[in-house]
Structure formats: C-alpha cells, structure tokens
C-alpha atoms as a PDB file:
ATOM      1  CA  UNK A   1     183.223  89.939  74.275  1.00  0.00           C
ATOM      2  CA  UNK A   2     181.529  90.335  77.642  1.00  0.00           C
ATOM      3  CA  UNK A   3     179.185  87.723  78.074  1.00  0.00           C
ATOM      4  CA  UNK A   4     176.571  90.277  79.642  1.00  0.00           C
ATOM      5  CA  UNK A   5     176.259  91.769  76.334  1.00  0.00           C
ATOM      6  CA  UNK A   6     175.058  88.997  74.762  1.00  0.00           C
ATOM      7  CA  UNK A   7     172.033  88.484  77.726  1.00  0.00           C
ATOM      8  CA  UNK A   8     168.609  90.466  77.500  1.00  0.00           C
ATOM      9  CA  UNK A   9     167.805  93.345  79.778  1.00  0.00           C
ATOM     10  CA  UNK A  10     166.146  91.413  83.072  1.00  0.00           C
ATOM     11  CA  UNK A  11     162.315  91.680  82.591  1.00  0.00           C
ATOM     12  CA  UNK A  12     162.680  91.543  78.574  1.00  0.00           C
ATOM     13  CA  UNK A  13     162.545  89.290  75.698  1.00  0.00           C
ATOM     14  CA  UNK A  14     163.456  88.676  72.129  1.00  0.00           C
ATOM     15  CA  UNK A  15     160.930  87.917  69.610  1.00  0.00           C
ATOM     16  CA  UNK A  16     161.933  85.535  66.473  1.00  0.00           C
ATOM     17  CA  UNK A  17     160.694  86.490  63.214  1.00  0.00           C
ATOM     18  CA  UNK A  18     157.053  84.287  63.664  1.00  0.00           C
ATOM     19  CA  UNK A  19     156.550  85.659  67.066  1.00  0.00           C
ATOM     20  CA  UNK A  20     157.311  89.343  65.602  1.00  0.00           C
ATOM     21  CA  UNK A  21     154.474  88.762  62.926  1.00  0.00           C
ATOM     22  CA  UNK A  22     152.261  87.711  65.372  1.00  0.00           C
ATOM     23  CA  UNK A  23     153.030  90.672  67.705  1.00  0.00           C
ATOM     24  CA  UNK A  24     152.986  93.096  64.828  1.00  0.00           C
ATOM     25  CA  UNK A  25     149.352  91.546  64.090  1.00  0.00           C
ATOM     26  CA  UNK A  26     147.881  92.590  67.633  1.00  0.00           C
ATOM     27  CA  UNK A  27     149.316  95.575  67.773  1.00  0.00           C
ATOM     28  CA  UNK A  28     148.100  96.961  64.406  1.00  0.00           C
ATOM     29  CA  UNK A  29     144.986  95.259  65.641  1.00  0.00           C
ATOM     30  CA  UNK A  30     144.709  97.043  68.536  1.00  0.00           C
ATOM     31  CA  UNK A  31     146.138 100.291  67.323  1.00  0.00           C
ATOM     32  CA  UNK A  32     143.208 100.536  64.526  1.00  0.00           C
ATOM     33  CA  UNK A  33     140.315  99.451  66.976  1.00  0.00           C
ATOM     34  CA  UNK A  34     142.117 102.226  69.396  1.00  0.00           C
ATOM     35  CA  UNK A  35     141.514 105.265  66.282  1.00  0.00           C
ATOM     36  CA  UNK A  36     138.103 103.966  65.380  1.00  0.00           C
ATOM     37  CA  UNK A  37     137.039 104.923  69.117  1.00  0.00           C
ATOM     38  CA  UNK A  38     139.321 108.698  68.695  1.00  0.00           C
ATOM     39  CA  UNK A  39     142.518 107.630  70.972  1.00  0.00           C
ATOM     40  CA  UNK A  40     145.891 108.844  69.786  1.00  0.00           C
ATOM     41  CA  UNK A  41     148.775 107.101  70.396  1.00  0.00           C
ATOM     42  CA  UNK A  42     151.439 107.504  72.913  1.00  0.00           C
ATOM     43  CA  UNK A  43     155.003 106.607  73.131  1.00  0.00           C
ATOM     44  CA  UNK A  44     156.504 105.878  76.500  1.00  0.00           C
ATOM     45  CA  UNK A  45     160.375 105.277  76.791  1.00  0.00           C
ATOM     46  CA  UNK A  46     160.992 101.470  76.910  1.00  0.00           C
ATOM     47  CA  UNK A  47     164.054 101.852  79.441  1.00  0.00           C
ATOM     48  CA  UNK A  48     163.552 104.159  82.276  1.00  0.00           C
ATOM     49  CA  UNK A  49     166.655 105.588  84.947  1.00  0.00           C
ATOM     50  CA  UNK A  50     165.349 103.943  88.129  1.00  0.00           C
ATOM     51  CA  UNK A  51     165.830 107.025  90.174  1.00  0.00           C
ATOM     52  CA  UNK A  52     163.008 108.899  87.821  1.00  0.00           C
ATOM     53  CA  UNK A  53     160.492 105.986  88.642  1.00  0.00           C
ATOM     54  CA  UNK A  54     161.466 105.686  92.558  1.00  0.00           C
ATOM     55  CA  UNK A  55     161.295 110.160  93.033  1.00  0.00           C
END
C-alpha cells in the first residue's frame, strides 16, 4: 500500500473516539444556541478543487 494513503489530507486531522465526543458536544452546543437565535444550518464541502477557490 502507498504510504500516502495512510497520511491525512495537509491542513486536517483525525479525532479519536474522546476527542470526537468532545467535538460532537460543541457542535450540538453550538448548533442549538445557533436555532434558538433563527439561523439554519449550512453545509459547505469539506474538500474544495483549488482552481474553484483561486477563479
């Protein structure tokens, strides 16, 4: 196996099951503060062609 598959995109990171729960726990946090004050979500792509971001 190619050793590049087993590296994380530059820029990102894994997060171990604690970390997750922790994450998970602001982000429901934040996403139920967000709907008390009327925002709806969005979802942006994660990974982005870098010829849409540099046009």
């Amino acid at each position: 196996m190619n050793s590049s598959f087993r590296q994380p995109v530059r820029g990102m990171r894994d997060f171990l099951p604690n970390e997750a729960e922790k994450l998970r726990f602001i982000e429901n946090t934040a996403r139920r503060l967000a709907e008390l004050y009327g925002y709806d979500e969005v979802i942006t792509p994660i990974i982005q062609r870098i010829a849409d971001l540099s046009s």
